[in-house]
C-alpha atoms as a PDB file:
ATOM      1  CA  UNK A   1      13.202 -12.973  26.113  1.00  0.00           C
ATOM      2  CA  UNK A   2      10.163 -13.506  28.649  1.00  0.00           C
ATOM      3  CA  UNK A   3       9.379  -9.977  28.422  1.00  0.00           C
ATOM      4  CA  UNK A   4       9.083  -9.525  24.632  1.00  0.00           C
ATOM      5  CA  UNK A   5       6.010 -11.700  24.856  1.00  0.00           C
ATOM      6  CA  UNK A   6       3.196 -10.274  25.931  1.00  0.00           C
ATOM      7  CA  UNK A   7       0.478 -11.775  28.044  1.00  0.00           C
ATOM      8  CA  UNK A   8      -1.984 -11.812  30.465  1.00  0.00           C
ATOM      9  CA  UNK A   9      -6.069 -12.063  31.645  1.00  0.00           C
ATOM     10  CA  UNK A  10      -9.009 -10.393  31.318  1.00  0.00           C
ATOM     11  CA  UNK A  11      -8.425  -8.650  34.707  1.00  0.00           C
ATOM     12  CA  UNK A  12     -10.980  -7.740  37.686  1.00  0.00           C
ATOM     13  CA  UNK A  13     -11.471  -3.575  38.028  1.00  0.00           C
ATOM     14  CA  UNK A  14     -13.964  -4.250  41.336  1.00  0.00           C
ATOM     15  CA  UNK A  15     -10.929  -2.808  43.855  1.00  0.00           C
ATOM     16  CA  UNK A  16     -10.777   0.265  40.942  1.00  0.00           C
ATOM     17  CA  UNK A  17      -9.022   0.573  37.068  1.00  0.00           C
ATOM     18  CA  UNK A  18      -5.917   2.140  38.581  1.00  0.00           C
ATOM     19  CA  UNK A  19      -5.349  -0.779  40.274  1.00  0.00           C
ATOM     20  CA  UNK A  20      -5.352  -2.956  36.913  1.00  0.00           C
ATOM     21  CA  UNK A  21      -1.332  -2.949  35.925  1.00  0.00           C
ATOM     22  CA  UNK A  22      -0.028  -3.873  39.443  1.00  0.00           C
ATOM     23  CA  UNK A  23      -2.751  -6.869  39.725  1.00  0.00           C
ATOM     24  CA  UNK A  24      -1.849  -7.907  35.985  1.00  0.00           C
ATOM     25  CA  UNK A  25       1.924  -8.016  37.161  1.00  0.00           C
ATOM     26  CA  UNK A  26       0.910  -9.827  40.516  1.00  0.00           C
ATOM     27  CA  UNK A  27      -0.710 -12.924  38.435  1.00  0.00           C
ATOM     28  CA  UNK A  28       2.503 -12.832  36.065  1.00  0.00           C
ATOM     29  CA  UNK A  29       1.225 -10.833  33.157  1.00  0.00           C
ATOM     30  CA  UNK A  30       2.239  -7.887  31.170  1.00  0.00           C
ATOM     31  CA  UNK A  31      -0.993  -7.268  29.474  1.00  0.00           C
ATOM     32  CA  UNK A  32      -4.626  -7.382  30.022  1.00  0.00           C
ATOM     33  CA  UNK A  33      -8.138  -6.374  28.899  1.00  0.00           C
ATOM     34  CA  UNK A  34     -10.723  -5.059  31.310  1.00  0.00           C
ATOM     35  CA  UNK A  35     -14.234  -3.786  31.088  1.00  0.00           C
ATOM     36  CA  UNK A  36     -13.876   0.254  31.488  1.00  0.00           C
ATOM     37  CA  UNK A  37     -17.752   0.365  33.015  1.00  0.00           C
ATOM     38  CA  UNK A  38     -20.066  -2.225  33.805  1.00  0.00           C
ATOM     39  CA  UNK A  39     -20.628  -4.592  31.534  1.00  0.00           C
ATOM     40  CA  UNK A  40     -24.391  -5.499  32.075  1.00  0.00           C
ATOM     41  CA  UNK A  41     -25.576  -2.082  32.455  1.00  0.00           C
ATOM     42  CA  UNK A  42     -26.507   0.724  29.654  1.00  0.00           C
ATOM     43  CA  UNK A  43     -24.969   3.331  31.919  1.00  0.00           C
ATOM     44  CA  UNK A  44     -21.871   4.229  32.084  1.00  0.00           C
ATOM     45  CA  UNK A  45     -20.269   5.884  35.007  1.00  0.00           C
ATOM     46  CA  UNK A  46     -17.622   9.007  33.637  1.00  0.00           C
ATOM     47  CA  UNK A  47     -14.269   8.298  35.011  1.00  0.00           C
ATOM     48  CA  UNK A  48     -12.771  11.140  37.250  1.00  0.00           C
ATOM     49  CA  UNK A  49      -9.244  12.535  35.940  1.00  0.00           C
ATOM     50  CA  UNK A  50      -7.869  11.473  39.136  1.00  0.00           C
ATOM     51  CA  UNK A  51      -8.566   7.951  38.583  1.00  0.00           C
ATOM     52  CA  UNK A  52      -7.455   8.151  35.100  1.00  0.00           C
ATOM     53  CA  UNK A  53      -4.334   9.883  36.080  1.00  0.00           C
ATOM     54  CA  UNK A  54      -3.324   7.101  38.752  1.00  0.00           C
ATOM     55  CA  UNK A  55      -4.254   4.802  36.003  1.00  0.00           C
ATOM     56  CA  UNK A  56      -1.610   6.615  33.790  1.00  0.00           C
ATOM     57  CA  UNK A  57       0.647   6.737  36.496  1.00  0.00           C
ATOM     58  CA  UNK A  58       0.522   2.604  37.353  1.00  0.00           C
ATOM     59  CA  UNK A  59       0.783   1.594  33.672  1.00  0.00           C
ATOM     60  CA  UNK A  60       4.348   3.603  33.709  1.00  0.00           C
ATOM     61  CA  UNK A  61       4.952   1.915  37.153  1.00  0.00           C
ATOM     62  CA  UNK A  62       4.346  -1.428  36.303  1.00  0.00           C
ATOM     63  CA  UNK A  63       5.839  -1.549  32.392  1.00  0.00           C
ATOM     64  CA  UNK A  64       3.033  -2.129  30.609  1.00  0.00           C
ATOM     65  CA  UNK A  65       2.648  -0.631  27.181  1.00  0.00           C
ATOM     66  CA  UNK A  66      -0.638   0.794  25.823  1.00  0.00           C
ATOM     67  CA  UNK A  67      -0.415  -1.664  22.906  1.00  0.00           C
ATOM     68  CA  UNK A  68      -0.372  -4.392  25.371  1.00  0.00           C
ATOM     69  CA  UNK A  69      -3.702  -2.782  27.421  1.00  0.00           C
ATOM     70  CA  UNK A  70      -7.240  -4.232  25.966  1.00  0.00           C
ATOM     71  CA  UNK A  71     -11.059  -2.831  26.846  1.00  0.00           C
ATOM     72  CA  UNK A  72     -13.708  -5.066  26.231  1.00  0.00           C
ATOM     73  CA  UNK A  73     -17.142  -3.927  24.970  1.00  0.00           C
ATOM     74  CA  UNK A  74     -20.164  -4.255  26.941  1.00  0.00           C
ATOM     75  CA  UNK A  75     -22.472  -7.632  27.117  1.00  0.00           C
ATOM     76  CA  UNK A  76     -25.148  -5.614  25.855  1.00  0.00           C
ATOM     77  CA  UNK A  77     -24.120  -4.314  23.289  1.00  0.00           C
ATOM     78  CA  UNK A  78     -25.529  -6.102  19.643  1.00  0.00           C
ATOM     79  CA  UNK A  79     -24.680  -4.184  16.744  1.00  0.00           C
ATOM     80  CA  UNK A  80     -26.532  -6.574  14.298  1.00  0.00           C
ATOM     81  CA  UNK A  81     -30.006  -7.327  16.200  1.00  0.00           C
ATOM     82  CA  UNK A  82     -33.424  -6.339  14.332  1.00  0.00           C
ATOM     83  CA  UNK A  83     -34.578  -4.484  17.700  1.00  0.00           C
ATOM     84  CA  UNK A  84     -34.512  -0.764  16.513  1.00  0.00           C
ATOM     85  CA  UNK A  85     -33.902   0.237  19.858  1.00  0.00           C
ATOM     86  CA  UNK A  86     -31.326  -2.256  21.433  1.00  0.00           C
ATOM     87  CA  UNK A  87     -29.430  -1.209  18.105  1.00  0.00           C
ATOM     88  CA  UNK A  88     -29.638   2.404  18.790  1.00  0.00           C
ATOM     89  CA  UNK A  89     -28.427   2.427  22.126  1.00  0.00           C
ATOM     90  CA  UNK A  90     -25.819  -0.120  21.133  1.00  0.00           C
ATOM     91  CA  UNK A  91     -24.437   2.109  19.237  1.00  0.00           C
ATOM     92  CA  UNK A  92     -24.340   4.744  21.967  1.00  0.00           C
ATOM     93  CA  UNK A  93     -22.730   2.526  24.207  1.00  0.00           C
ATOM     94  CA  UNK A  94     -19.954   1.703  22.503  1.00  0.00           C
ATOM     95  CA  UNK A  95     -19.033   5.227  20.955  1.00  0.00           C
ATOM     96  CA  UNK A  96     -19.185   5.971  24.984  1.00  0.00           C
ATOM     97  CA  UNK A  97     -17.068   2.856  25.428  1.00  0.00           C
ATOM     98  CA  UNK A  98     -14.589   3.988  22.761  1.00  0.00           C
ATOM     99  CA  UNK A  99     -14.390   7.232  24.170  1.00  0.00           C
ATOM    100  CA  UNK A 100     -13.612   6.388  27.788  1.00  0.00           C
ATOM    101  CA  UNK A 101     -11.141   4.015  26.502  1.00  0.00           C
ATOM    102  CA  UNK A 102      -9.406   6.987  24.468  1.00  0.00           C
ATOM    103  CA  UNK A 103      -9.585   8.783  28.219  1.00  0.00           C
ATOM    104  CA  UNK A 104      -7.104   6.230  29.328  1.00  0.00           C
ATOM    105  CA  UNK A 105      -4.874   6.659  27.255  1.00  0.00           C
ATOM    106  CA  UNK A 106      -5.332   3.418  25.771  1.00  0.00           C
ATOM    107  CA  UNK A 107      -6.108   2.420  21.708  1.00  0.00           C
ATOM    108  CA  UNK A 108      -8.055  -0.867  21.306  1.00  0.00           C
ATOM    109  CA  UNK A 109     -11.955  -1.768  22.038  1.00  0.00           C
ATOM    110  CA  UNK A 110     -12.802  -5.217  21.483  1.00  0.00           C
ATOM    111  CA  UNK A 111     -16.251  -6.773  20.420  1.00  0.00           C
ATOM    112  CA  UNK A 112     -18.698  -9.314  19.270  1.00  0.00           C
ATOM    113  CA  UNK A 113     -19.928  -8.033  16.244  1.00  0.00           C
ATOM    114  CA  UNK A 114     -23.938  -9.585  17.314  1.00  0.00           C
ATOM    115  CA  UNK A 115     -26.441 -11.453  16.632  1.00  0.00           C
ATOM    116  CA  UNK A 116     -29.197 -11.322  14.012  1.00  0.00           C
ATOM    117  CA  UNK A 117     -31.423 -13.253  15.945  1.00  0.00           C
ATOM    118  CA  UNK A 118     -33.155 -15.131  13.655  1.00  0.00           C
ATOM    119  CA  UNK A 119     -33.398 -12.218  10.949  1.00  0.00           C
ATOM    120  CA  UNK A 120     -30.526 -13.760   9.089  1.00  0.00           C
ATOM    121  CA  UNK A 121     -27.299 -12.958   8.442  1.00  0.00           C
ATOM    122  CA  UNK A 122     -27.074 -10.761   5.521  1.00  0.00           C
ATOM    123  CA  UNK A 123     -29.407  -8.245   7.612  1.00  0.00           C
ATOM    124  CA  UNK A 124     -27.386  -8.731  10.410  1.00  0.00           C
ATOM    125  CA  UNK A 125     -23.996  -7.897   8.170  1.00  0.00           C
ATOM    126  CA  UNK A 126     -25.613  -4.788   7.016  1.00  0.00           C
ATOM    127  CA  UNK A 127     -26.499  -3.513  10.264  1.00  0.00           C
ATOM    128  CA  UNK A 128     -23.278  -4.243  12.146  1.00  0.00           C
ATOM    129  CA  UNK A 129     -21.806  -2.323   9.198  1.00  0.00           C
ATOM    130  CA  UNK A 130     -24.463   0.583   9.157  1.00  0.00           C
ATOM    131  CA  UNK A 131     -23.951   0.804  12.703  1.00  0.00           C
ATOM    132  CA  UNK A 132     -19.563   0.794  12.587  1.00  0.00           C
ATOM    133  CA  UNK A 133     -20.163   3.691  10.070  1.00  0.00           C
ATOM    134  CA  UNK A 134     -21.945   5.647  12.779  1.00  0.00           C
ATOM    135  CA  UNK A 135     -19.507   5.102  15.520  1.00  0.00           C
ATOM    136  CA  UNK A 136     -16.423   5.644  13.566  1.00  0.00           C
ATOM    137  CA  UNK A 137     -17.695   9.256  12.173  1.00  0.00           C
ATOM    138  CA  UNK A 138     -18.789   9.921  16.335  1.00  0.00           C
ATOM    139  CA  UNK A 139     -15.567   8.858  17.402  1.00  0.00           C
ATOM    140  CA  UNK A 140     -13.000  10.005  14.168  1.00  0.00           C
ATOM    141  CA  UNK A 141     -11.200  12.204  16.179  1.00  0.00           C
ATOM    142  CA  UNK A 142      -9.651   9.598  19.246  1.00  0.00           C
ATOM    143  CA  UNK A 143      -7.558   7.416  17.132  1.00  0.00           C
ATOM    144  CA  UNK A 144      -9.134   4.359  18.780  1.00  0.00           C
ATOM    145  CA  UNK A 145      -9.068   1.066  16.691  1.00  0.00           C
ATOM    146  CA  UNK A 146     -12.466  -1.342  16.918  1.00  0.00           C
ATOM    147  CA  UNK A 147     -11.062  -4.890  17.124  1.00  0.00           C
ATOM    148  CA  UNK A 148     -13.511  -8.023  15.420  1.00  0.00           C
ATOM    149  CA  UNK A 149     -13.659 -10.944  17.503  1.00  0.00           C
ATOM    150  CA  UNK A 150     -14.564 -14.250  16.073  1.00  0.00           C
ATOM    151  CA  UNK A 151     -17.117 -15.736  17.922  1.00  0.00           C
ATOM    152  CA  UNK A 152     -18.968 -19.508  18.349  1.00  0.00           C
ATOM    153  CA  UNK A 153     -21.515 -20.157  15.691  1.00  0.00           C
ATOM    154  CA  UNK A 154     -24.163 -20.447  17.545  1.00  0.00           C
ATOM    155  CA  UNK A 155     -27.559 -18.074  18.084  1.00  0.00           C
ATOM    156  CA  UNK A 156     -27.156 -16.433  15.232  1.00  0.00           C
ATOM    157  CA  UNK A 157     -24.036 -15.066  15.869  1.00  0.00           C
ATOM    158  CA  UNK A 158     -21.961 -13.558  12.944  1.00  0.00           C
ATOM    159  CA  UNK A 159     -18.409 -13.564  12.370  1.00  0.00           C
ATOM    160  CA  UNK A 160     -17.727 -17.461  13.228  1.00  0.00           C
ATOM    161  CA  UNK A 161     -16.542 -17.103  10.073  1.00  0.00           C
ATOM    162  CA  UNK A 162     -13.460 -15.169   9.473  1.00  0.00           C
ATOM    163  CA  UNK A 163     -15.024 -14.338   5.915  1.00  0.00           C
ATOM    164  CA  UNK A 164     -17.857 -12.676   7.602  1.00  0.00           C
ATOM    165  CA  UNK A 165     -15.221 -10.427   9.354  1.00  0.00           C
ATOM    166  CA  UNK A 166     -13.461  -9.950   6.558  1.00  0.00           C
ATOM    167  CA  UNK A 167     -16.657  -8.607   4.695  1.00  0.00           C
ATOM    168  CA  UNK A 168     -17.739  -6.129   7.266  1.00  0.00           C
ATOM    169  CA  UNK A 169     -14.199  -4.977   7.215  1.00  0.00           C
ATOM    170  CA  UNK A 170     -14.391  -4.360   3.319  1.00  0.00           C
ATOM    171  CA  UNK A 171     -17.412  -2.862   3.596  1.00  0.00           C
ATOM    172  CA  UNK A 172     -16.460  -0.118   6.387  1.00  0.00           C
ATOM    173  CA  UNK A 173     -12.987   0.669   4.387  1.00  0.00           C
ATOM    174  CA  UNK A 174     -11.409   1.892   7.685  1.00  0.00           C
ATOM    175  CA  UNK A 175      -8.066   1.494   8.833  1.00  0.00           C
ATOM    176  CA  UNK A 176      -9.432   1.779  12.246  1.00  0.00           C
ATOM    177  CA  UNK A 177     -10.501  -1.650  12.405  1.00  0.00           C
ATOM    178  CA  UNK A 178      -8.588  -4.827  13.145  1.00  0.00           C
ATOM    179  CA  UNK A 179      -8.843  -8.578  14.310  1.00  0.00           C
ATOM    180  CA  UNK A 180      -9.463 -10.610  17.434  1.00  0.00           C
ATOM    181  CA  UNK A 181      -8.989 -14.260  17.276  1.00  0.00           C
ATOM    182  CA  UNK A 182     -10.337 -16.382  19.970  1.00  0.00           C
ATOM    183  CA  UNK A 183      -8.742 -20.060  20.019  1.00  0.00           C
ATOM    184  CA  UNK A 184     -12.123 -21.258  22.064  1.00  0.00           C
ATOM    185  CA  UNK A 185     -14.912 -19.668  19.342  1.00  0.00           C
ATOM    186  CA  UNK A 186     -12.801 -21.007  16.534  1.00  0.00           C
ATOM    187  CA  UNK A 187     -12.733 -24.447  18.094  1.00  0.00           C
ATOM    188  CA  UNK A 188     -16.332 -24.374  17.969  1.00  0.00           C
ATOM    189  CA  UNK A 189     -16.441 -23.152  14.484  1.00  0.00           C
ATOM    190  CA  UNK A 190     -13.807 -25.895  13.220  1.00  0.00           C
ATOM    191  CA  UNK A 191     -10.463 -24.214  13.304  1.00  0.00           C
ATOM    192  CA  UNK A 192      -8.497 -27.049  14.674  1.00  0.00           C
ATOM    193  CA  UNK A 193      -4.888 -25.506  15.902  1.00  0.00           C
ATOM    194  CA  UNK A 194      -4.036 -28.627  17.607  1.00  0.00           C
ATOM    195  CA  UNK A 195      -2.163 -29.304  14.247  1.00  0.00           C
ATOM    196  CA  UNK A 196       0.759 -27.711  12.925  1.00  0.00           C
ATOM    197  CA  UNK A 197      -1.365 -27.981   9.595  1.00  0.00           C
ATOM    198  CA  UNK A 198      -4.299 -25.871  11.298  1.00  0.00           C
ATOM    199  CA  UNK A 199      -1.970 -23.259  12.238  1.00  0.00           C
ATOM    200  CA  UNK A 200      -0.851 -22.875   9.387  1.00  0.00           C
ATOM    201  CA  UNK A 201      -4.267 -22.934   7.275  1.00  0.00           C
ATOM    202  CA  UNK A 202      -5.185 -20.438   9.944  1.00  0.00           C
ATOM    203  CA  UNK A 203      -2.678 -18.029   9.661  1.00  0.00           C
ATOM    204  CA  UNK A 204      -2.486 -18.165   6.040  1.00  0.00           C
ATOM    205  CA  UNK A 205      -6.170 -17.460   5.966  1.00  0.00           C
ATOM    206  CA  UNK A 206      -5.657 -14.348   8.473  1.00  0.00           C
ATOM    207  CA  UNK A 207      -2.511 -13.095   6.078  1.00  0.00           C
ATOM    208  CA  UNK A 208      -4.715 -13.556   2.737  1.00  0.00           C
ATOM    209  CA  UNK A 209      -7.958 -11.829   4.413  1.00  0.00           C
ATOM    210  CA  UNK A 210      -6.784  -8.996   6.140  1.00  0.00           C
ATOM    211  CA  UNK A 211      -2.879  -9.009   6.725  1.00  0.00           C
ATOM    212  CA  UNK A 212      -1.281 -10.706   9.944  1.00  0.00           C
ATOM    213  CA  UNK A 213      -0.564  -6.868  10.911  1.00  0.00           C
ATOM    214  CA  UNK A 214      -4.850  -6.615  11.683  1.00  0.00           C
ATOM    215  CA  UNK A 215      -4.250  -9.535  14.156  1.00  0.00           C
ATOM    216  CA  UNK A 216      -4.069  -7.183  17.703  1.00  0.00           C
ATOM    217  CA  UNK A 217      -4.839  -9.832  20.126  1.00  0.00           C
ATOM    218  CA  UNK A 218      -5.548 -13.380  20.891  1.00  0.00           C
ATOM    219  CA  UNK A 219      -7.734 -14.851  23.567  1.00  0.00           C
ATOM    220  CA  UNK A 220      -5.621 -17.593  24.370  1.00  0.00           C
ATOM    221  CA  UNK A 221      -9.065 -19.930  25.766  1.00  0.00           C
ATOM    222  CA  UNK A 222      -9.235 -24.136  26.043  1.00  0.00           C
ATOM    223  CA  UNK A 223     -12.731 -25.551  25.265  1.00  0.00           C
ATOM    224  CA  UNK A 224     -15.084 -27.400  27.717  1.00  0.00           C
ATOM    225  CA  UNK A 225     -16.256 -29.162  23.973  1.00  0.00           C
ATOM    226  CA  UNK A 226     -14.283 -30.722  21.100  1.00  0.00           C
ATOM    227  CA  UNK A 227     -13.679 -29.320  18.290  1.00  0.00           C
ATOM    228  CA  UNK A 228     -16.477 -28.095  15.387  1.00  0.00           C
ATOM    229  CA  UNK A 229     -19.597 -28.564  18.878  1.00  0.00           C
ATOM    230  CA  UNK A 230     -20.508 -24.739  19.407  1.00  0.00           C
ATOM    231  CA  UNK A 231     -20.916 -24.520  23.036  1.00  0.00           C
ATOM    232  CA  UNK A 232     -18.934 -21.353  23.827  1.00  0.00           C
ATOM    233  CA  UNK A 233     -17.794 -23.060  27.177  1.00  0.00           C
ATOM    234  CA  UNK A 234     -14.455 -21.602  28.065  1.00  0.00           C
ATOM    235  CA  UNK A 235     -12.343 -24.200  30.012  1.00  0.00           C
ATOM    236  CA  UNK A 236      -8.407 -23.545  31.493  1.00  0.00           C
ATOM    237  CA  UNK A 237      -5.666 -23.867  29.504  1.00  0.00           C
ATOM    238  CA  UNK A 238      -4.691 -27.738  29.156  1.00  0.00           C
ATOM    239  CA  UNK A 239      -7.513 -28.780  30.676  1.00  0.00           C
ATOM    240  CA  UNK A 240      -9.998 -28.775  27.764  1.00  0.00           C
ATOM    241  CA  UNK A 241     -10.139 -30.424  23.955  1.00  0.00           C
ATOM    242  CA  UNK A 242      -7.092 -27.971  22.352  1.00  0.00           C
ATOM    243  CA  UNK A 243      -5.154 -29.295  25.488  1.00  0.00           C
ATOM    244  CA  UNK A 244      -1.880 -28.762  26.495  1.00  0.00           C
ATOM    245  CA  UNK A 245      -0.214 -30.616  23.696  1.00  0.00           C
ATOM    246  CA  UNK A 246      -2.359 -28.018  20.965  1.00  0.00           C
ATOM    247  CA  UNK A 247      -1.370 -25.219  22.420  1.00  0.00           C
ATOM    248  CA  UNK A 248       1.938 -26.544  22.500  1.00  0.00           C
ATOM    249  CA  UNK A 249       1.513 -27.221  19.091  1.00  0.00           C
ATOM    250  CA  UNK A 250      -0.424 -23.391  18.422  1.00  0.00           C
ATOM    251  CA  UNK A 251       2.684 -21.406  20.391  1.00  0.00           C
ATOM    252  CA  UNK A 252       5.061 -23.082  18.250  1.00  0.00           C
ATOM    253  CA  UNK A 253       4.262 -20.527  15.725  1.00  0.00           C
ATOM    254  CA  UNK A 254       6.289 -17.235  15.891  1.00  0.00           C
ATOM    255  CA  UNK A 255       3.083 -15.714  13.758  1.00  0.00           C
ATOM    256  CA  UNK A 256       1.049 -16.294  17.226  1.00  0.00           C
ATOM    257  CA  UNK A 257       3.778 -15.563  19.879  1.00  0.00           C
ATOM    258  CA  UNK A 258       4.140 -11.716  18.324  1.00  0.00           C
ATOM    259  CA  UNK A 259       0.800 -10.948  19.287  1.00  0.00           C
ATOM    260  CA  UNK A 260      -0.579 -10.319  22.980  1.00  0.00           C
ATOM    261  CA  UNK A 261      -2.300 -13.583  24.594  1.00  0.00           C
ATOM    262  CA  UNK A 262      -5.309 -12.779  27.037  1.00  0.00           C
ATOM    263  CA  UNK A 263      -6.565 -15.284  29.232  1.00  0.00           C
ATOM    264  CA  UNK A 264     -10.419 -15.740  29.409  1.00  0.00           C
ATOM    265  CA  UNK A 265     -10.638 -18.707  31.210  1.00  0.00           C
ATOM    266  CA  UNK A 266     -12.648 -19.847  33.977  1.00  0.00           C
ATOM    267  CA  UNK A 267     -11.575 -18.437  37.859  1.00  0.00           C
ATOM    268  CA  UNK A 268     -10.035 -15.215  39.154  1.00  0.00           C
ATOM    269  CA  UNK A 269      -6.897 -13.671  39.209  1.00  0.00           C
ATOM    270  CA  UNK A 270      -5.964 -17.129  41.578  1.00  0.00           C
ATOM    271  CA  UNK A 271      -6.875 -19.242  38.823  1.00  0.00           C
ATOM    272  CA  UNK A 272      -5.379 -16.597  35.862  1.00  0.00           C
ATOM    273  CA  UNK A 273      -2.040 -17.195  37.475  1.00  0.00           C
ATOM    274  CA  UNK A 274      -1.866 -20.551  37.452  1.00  0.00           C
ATOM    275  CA  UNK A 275      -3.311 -20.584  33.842  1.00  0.00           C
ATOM    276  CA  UNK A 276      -0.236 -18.162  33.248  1.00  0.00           C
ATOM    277  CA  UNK A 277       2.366 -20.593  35.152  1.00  0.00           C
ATOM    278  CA  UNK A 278       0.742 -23.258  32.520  1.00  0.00           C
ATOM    279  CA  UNK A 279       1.490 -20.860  29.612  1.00  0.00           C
ATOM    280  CA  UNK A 280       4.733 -20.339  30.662  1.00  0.00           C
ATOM    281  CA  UNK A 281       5.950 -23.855  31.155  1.00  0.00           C
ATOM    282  CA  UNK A 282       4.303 -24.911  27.608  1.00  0.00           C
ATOM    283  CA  UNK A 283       6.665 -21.950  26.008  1.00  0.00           C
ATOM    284  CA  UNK A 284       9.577 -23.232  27.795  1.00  0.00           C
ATOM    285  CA  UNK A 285       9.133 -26.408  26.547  1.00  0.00           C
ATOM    286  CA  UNK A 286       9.203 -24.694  22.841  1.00  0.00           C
ATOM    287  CA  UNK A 287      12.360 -23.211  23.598  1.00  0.00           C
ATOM    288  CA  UNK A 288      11.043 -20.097  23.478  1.00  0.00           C
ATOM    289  CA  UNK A 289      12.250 -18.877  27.405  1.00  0.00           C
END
């Protein structure tokens, strides 16, 4: 049973990608995300085929499916800002994120869809969208899927609401874009799963909006701040304001357990195991291993 959940951190690629799947395995996971360049630079470095093909080669080695395998966009990139050029090469960044992500072999690209920064949202909304359009037609041909995390509302930041999401998804009419839920950014934004009755508000809202099947990943994050204060402070898992008891109460749902849960909590891959160990325990506890 412990292996038909899926689960794991956002995982270190410092000592190089290949060596991604065994690390993920070391901490007790059997998924991840990573950044596949650096995340605070516009340049991205091309990956040589023999580091992709060892990184090929240790995802068969270590069991872990591509479905289960998660790149996260850039810090730079804002799809929604009113900066002509920060949106321009935004939008180069990620079609060069999406396409070294297709070079691994793997299928999912996560991001923030931006800030407006103070040029309000509906401007913001139309941009994000304007600028989806582009990299979808750059990238049609790669078959990878653009994933829409939620995010804190806070600095103008859109898609705190799932509604927002749910709009730009309309909007682009592609069936190559799905759903990231965060359990820390919806904290801030009032999405209490501490409840059994937030859960289910929650997932019923998912299911009505875009189908539970969008839902590709969860980042499974505490909060350093109760819940409905947007801070964006990420905090271990029990050791925050969902606590152990809410996410208890959030892995109780079978909804939540289907999909792959990625650690973004404080600490390295030290700290990600022991915020694994945690996860583990609280899903024995369910019943569920």
């Amino acid at each position: 049973m412990l292996e038909r959940l899926r689960y794991g951190a956002h995982m270190p690629t410092s000592k190089g990608i290949h060596n991604v799947p065994k690390e993920t395995r070391e901490i007790g996971g059997n998924a991840f995300q990573i950044f596949n360049h650096s995340p605070r630079s516009w340049k991205v470095k091309e990956l040589e085929e023999a580091v992709v093909g060892r990184f090929r080669r240790a995802m068969d080695e270590n069991g872990i499916d591509l479905d289960s395998a998660f790149v996260h966009s850039g810090y730079l990139v804002n799809l929604a800002g009113p900066k002509e050029d920060i949106w321009r090469k935004s939008i180069d960044l990620l079609v060069e994120e999406v396409e070294l992500t297709h070079k691994l072999g793997l299928k999912y690209v996560n991001i923030h869809p931006g800030s407006h920064l103070g040029d309000g949202e509906r401007k913001g909304i139309e941009r994000i969208v304007r600028a989806l359009e582009e990299v979808l037609e750059r990238t049609r041909d790669l078959g990878v899927m653009i994933l829409l995390e939620n995010v804190s509302p806070k600095g103008g930041n859109i898609g705190y609401k799932l509604e927002q999401l749910k709009e730009i998804m309309d909007l682009l009419g592609s069936d190559r874009i799905g759903l990231t839920y965060d359990t820390c950014h919806g904290f801030d934004a009032g999405y209490d799963i501490t409840t059994k009755d937030g859960v289910r508000k929650l997932l019923h809202e998912i299911d009505s909006l875009f189908g539970l099947d969008k839902l590709k990943m969860i980042h499974l994050n505490d909060s350093k701040y109760p819940l409905g204060v947007p801070k964006d402070r990420h905090e271990n898992i029990g050791k925050g304001f969902i606590g152990r008891e809410g996410f208890k109460t959030f892995l109780e749902f079978e909804q939540i357990r289907s999909v792959p849960l990625i650690l973004e909590t404080p600490g390295s891959n030290l700290e990600h195991a022991e915020d694994l160990e945690v996860l583990k325990d609280i899903l024995k506890e369910i019943g569920v291993i």
